[in-house]
N, C-alpha and C. Protein backbone atom coordinates (compact mmCIF):
# COMPACT_ATOMS: atom_id res chain seq x y z
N UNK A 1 -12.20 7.56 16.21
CA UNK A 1 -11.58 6.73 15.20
C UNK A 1 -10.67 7.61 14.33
N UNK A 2 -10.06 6.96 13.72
CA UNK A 2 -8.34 7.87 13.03
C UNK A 2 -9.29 7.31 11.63
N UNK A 3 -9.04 8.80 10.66
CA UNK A 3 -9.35 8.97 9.45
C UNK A 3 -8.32 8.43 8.52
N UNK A 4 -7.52 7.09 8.20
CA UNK A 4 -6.41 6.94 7.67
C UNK A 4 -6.24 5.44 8.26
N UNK A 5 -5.84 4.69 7.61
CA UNK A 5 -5.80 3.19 7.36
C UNK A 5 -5.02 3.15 6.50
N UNK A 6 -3.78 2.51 7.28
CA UNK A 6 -2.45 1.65 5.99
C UNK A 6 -2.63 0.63 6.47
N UNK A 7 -2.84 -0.03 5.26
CA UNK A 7 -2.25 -1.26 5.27
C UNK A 7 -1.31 -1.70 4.19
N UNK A 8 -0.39 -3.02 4.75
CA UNK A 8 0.89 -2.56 3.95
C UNK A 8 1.29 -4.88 4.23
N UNK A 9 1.66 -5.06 3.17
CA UNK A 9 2.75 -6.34 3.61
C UNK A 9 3.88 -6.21 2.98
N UNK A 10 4.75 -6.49 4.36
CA UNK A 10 6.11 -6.43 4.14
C UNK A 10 6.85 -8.19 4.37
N UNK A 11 7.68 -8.52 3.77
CA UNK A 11 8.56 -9.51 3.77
C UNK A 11 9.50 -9.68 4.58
N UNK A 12 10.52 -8.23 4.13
CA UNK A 12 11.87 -8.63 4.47
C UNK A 12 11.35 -7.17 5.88
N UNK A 13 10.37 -6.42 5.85
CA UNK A 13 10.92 -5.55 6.66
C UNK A 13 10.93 -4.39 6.24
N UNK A 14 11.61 -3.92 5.21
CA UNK A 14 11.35 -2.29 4.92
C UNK A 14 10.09 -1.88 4.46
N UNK A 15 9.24 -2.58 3.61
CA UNK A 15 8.10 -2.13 3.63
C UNK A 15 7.06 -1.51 5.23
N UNK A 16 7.61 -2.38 6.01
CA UNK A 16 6.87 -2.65 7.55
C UNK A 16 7.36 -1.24 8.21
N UNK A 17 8.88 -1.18 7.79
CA UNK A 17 9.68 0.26 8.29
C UNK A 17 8.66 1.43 7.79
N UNK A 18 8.81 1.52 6.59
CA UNK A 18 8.37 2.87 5.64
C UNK A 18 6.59 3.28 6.07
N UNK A 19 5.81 2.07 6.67
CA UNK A 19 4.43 2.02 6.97
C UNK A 19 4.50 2.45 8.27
N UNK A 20 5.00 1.88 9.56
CA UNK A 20 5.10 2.30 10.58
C UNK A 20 5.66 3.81 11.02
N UNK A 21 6.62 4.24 9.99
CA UNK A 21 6.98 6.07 9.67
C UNK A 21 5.68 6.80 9.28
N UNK A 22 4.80 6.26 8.20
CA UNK A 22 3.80 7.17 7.55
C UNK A 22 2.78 7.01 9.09
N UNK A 23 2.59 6.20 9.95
CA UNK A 23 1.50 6.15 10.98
C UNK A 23 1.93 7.03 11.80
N UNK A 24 2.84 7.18 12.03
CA UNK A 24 3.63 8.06 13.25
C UNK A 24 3.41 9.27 13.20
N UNK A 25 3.94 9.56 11.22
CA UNK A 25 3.70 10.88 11.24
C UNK A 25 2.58 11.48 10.67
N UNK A 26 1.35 10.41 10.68
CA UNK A 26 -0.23 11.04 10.59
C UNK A 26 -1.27 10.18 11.10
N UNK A 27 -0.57 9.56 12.29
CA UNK A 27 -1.52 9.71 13.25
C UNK A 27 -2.70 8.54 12.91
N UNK A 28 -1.98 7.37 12.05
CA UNK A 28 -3.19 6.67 11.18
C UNK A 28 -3.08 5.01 11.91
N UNK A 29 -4.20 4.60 11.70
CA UNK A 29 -4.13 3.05 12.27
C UNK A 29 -3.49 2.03 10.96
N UNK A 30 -2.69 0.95 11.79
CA UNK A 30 -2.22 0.03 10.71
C UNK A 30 -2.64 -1.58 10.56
N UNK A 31 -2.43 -1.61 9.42
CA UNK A 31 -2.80 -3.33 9.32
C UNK A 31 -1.94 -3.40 8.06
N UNK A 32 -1.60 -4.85 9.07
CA UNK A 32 -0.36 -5.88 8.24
C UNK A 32 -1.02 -6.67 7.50
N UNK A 33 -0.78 -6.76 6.54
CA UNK A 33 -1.40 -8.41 5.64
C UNK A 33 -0.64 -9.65 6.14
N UNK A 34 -1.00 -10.13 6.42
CA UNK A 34 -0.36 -11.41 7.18
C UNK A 34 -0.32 -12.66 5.81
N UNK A 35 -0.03 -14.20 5.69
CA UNK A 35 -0.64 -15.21 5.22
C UNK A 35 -0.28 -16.16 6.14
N UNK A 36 -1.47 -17.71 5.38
CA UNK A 36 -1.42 -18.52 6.34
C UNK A 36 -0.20 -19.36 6.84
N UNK A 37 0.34 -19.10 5.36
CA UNK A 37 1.87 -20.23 5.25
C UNK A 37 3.21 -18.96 4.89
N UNK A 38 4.06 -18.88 5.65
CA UNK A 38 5.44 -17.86 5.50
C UNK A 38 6.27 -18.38 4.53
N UNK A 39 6.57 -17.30 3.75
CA UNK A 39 7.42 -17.39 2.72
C UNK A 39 8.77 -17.38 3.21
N UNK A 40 9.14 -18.94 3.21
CA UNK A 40 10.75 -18.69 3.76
C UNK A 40 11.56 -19.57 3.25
N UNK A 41 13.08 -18.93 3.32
CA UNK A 41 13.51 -19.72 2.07
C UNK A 41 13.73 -19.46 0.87
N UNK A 42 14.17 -20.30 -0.24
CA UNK A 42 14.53 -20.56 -1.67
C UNK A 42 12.90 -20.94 -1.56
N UNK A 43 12.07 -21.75 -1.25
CA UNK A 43 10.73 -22.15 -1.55
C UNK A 43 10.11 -20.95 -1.64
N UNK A 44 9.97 -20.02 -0.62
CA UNK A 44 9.36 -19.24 -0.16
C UNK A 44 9.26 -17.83 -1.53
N UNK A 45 10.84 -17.39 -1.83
CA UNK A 45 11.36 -17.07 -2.42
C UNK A 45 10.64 -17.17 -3.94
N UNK A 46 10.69 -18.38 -4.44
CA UNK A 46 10.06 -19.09 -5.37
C UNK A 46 9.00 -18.92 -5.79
N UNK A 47 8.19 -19.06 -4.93
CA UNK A 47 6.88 -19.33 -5.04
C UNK A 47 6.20 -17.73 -4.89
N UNK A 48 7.19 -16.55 -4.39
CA UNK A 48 6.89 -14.83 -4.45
C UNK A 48 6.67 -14.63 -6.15
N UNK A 49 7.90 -14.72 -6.52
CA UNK A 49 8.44 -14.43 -7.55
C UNK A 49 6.90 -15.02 -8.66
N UNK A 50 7.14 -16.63 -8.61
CA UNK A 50 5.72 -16.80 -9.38
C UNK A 50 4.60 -16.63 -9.41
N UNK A 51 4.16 -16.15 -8.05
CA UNK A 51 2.89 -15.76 -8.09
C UNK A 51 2.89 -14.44 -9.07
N UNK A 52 3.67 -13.47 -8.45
CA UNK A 52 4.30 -11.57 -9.09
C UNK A 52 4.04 -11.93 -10.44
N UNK A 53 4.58 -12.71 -10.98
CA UNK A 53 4.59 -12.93 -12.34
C UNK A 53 3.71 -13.12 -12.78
N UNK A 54 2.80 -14.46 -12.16
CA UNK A 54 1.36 -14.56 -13.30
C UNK A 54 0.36 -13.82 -12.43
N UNK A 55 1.04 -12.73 -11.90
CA UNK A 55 -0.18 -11.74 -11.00
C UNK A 55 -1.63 -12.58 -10.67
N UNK A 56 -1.15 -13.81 -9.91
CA UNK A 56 -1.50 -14.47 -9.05
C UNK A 56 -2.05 -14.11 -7.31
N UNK A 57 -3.05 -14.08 -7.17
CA UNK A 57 -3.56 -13.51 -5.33
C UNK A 57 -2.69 -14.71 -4.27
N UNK A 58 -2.39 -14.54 -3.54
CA UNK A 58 -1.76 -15.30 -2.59
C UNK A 58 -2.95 -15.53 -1.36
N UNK A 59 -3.60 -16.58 -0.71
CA UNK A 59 -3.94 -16.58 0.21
C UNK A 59 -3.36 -15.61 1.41
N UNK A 60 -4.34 -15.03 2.53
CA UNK A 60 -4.31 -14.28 3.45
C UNK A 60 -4.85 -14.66 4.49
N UNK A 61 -4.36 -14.25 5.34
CA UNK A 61 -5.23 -14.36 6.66
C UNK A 61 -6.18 -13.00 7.25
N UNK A 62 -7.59 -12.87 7.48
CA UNK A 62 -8.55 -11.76 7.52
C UNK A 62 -7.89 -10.67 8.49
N UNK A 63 -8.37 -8.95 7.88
CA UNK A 63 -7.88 -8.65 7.87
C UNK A 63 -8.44 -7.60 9.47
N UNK A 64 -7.94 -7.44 10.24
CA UNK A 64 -8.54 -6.73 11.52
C UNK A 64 -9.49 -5.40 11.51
N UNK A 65 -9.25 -4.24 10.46
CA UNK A 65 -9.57 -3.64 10.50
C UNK A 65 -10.72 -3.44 9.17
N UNK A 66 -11.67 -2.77 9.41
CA UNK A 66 -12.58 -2.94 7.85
C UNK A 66 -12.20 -1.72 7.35
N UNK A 67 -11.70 -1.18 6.01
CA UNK A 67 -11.78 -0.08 5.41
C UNK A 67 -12.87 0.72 4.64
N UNK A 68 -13.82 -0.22 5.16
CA UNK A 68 -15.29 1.28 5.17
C UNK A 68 -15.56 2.16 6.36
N UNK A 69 -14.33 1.66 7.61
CA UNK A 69 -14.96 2.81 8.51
C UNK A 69 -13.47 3.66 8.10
N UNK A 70 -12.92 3.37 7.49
CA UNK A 70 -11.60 4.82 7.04
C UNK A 70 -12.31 5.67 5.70
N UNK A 71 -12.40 6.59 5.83
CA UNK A 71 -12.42 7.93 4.47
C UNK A 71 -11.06 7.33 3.76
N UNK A 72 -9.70 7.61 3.98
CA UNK A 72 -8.61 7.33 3.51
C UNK A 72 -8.09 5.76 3.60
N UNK A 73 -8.04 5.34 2.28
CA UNK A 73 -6.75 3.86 3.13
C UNK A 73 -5.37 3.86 2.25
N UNK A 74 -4.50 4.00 3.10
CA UNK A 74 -3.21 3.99 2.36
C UNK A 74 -2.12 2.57 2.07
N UNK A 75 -1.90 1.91 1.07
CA UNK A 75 -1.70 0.57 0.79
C UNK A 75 -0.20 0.27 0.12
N UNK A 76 0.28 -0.07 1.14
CA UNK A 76 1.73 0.00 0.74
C UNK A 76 2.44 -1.63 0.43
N UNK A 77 3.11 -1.61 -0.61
CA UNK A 77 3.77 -3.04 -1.07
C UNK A 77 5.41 -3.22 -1.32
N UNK A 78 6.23 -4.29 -1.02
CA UNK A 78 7.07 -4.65 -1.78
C UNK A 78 7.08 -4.66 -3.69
N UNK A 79 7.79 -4.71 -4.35
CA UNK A 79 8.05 -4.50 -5.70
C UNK A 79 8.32 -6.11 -5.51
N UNK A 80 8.14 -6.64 -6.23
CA UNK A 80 8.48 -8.56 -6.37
C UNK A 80 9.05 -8.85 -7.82
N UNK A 81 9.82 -8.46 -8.54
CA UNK A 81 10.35 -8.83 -9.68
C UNK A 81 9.41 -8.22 -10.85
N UNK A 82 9.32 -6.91 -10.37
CA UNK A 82 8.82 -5.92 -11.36
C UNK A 82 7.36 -5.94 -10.91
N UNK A 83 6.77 -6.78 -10.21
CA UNK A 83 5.07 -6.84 -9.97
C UNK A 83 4.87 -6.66 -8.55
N UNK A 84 3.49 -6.02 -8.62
CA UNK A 84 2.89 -6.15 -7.37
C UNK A 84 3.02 -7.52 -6.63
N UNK A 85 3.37 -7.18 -4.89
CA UNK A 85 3.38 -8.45 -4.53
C UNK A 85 1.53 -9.29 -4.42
N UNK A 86 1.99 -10.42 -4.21
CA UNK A 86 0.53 -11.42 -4.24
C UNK A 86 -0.41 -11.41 -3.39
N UNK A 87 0.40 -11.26 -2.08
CA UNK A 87 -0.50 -10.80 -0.83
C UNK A 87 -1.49 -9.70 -1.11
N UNK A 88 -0.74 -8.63 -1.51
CA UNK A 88 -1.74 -7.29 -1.14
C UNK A 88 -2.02 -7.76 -2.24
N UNK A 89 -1.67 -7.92 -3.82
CA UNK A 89 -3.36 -8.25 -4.28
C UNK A 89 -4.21 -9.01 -4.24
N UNK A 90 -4.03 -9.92 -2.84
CA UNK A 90 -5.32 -10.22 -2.84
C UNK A 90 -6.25 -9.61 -2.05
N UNK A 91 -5.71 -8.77 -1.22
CA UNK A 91 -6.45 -7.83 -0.18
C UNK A 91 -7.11 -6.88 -0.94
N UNK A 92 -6.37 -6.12 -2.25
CA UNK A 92 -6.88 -5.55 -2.85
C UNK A 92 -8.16 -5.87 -3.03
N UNK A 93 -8.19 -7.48 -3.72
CA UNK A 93 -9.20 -7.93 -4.72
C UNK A 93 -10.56 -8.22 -3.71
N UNK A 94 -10.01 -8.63 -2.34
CA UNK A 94 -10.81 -9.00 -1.62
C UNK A 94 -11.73 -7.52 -0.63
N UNK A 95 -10.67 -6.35 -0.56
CA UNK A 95 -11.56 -5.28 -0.35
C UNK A 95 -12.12 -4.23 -0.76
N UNK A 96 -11.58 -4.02 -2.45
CA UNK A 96 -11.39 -2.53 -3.12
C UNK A 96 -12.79 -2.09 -3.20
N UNK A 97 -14.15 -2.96 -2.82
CA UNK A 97 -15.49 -1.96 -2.89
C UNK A 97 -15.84 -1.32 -1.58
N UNK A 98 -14.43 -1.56 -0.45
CA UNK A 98 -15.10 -0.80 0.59
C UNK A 98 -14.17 0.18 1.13
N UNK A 99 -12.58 0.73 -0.36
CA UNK A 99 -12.27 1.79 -0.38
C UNK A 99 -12.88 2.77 -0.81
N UNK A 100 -13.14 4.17 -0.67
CA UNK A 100 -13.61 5.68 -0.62
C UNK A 100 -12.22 5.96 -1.43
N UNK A 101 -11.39 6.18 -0.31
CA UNK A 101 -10.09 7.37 -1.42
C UNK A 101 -8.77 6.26 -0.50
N UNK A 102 -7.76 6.44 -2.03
CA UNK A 102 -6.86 5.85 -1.35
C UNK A 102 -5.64 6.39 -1.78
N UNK A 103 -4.63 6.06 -1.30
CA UNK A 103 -3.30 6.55 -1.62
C UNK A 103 -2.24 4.92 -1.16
N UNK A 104 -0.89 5.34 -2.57
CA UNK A 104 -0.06 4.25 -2.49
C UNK A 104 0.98 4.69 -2.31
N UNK A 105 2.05 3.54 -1.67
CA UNK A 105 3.06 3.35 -1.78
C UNK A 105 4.35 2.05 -2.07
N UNK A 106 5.08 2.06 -2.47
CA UNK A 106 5.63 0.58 -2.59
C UNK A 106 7.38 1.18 -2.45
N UNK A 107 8.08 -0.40 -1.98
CA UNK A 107 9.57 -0.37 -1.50
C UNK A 107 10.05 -1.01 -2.84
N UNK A 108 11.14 -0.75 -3.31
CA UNK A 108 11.91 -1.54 -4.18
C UNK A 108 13.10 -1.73 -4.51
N UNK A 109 13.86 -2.86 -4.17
CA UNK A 109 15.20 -2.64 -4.93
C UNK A 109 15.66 -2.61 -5.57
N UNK A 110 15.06 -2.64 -6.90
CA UNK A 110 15.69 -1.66 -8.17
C UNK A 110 15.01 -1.14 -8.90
N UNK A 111 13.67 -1.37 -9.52
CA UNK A 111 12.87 -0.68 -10.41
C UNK A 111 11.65 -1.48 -10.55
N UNK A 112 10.39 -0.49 -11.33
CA UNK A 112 8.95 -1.49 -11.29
C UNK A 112 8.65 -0.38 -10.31
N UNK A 113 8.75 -0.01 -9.68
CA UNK A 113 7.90 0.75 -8.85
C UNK A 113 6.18 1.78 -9.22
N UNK A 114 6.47 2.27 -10.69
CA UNK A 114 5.55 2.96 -11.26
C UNK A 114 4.85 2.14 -11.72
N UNK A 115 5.04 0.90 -12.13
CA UNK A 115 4.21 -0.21 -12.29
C UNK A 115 3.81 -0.72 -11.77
N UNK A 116 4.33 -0.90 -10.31
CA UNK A 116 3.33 -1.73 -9.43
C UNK A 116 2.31 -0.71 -9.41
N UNK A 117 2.79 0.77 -8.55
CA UNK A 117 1.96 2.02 -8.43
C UNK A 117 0.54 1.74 -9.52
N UNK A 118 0.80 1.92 -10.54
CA UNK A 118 -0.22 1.66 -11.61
C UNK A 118 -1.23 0.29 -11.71
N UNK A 119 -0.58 -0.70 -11.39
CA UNK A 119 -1.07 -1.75 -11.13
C UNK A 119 -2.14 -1.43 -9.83
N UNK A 120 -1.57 -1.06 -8.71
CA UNK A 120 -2.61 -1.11 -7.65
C UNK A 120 -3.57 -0.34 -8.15
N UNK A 121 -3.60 1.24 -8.66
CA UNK A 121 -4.65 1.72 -8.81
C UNK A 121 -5.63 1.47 -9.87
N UNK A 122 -5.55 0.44 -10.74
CA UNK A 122 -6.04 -0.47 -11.39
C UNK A 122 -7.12 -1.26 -11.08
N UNK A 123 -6.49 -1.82 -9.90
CA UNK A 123 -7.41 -2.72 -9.45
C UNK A 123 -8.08 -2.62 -8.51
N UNK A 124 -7.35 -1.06 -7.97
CA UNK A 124 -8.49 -0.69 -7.09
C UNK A 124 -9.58 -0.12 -7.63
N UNK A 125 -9.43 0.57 -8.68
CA UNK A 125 -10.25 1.17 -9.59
C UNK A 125 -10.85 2.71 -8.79
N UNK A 126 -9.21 3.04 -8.75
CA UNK A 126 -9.63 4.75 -7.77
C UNK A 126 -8.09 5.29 -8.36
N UNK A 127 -8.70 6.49 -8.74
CA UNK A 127 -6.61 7.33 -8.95
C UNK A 127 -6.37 7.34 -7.31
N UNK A 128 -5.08 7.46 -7.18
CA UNK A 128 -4.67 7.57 -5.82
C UNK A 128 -4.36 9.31 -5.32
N UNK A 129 -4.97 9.55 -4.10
CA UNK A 129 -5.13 11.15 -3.89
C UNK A 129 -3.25 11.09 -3.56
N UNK A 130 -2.35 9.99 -3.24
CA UNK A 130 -0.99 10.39 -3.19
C UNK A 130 0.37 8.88 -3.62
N UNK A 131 0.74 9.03 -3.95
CA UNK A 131 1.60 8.50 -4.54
C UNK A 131 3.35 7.97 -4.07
N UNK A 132 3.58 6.99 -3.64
CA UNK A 132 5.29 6.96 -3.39
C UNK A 132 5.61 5.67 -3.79
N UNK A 133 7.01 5.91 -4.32
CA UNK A 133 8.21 5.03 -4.67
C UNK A 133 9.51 5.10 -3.77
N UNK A 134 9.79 3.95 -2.89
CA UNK A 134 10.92 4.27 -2.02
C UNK A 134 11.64 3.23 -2.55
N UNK A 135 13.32 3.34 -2.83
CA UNK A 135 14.01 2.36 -2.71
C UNK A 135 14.35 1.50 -1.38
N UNK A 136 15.05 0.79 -1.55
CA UNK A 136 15.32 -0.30 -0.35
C UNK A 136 16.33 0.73 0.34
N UNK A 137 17.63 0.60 -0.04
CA UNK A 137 18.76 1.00 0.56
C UNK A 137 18.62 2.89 1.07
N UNK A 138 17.64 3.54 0.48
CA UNK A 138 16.87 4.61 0.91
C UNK A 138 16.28 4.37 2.67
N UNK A 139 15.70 3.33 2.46
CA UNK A 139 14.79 3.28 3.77
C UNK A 139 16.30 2.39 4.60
N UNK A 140 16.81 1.63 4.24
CA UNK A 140 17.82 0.87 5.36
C UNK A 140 18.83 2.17 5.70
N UNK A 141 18.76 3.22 5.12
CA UNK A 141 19.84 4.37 5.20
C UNK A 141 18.85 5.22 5.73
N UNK A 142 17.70 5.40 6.22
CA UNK A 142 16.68 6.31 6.36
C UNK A 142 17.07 7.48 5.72
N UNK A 143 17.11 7.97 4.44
CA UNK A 143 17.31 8.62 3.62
C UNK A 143 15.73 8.74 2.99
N UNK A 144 14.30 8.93 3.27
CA UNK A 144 13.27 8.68 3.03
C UNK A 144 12.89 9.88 3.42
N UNK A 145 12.85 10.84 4.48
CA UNK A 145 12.20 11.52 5.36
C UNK A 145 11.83 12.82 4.28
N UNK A 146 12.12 13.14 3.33
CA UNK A 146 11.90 14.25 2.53
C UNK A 146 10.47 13.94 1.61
N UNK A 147 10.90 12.88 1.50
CA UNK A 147 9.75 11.77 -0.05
C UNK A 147 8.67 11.38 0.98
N UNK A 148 8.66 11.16 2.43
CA UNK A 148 7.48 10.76 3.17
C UNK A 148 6.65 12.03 3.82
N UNK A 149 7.72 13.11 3.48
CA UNK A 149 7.09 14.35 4.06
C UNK A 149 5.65 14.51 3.06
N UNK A 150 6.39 14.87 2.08
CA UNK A 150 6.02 15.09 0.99
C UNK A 150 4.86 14.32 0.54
N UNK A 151 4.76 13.08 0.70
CA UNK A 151 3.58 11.92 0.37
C UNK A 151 2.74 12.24 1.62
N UNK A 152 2.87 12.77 2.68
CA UNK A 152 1.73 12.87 3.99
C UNK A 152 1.14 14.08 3.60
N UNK A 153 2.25 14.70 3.09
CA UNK A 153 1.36 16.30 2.65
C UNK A 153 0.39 16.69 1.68
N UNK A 154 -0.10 15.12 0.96
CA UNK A 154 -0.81 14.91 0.06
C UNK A 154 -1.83 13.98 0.60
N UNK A 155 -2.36 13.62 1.57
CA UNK A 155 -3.44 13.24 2.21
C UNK A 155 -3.76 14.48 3.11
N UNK A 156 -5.36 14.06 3.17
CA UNK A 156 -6.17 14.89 4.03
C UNK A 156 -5.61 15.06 5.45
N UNK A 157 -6.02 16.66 5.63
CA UNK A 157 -5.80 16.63 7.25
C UNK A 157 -6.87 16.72 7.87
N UNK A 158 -6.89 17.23 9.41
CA UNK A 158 -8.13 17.37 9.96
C UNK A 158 -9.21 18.40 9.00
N UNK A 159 -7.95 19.82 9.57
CA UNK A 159 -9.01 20.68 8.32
C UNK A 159 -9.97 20.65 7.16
N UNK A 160 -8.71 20.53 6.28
CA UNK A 160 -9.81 20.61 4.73
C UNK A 160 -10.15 19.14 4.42
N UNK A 161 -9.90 18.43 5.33
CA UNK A 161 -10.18 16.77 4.66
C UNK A 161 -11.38 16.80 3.83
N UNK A 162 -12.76 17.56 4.64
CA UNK A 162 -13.74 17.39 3.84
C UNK A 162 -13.80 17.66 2.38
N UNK A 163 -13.05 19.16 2.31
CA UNK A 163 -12.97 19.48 0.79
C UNK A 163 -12.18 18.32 0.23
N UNK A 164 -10.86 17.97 0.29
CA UNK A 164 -9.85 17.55 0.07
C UNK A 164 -10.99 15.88 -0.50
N UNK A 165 -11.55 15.54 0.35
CA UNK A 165 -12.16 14.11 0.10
C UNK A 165 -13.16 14.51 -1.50
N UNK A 166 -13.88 15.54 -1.12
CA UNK A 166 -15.01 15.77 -1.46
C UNK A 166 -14.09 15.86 -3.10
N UNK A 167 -13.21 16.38 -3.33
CA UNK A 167 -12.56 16.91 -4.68
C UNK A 167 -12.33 15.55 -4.97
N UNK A 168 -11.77 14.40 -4.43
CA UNK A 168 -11.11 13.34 -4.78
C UNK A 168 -12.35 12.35 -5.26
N UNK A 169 -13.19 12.61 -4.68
CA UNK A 169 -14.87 11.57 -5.33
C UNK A 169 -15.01 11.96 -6.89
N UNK A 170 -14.67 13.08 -6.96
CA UNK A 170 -14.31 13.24 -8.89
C UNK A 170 -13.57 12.73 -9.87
N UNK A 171 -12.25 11.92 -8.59
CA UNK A 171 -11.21 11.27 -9.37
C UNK A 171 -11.33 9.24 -9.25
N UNK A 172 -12.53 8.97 -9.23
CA UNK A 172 -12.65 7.60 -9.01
C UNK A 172 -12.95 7.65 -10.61
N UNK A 173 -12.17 6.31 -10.82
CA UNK A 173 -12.55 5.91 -12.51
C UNK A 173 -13.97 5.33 -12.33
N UNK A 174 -13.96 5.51 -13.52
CA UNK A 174 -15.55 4.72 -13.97
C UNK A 174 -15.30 3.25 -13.67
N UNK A 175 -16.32 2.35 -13.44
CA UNK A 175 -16.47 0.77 -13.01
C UNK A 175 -16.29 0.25 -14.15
């Protein structure tokens, strides 16, 4: 089994891009957040935006992989009008007692990014052992590869994972 679990929902696509790069280049299993009904459209559109706003959970569809058999899960989001999108928090809400250590990332096209960032580790109620903010037109330009180096080089490897984990059980907030 692969020590490393992203899961990530993407909309338009670059989120899906930037997740499928971090698996490649560590070797990690992925899961998509799916839902039951597709956001498409001005409706679709609509109804993103308001959920983001009253940081609202969006129905999901279950999720394939369980993240108590990963040490690491890495959880990557769209930016939705300054907020976390709805999907992943509800995955959040629905799995954060059977994350260990996690690390984030989120896509955005213009700003909010440190806020969503903050937001997820909130509610996961874990600091994150690594951290990223990608713009949109970054990843449609693959102009990313420096900032993803850099964010892999901050998760565990085979080697020191144990230490590396073992240091990070110090950095879970209090309940």
């Amino acid at each position: 089994m692969k020590s490393i679990l992203i899961v990530y929902y993407s909309h338009t696509g670059v989120t899906a891009q930037v997740a499928h790069a971090l698996a490649r280049t560590c070797g990690a299993d992925l899961e998509q957040i799916t839902e039951p009904q597709p956001r498409q459209g001005v409706a679709g559109y609509l109804r993103a935006v308001w959920q983001a706003l009253r940081q609202q959970p969006a129905p999901i569809n279950p999720p394939r992989h369980h993240p108590a058999d990963y040490p690491v899960v890495v959880l990557g989001t769209p930016v939705w009008a300054g907020h976390l999108s709805s999907p992943m928090r509800s995955y959040i809400l629905q799995q954060r007692e059977h994350f260990r250590h996690v690390a984030l990332f989120c896509t955005m096209g213009g700003s909010g990014g440190a806020g969503v960032l903050t937001a997820m580790a909130d509610l996961c109620n874990k600091l994150p052992m690594a951290t990223l903010c990608v713009r949109q037109r970054d990843v449609l330009a693959e102009r990313y590869a420096a900032a993803l180096t850099e964010f892999v080089h901050e998760l565990p490897t085979a080697e020191p994972a144990e230490e590396r984990l073992a240091a990070a059980d110090g950095a879970t907030r209090p309940g």
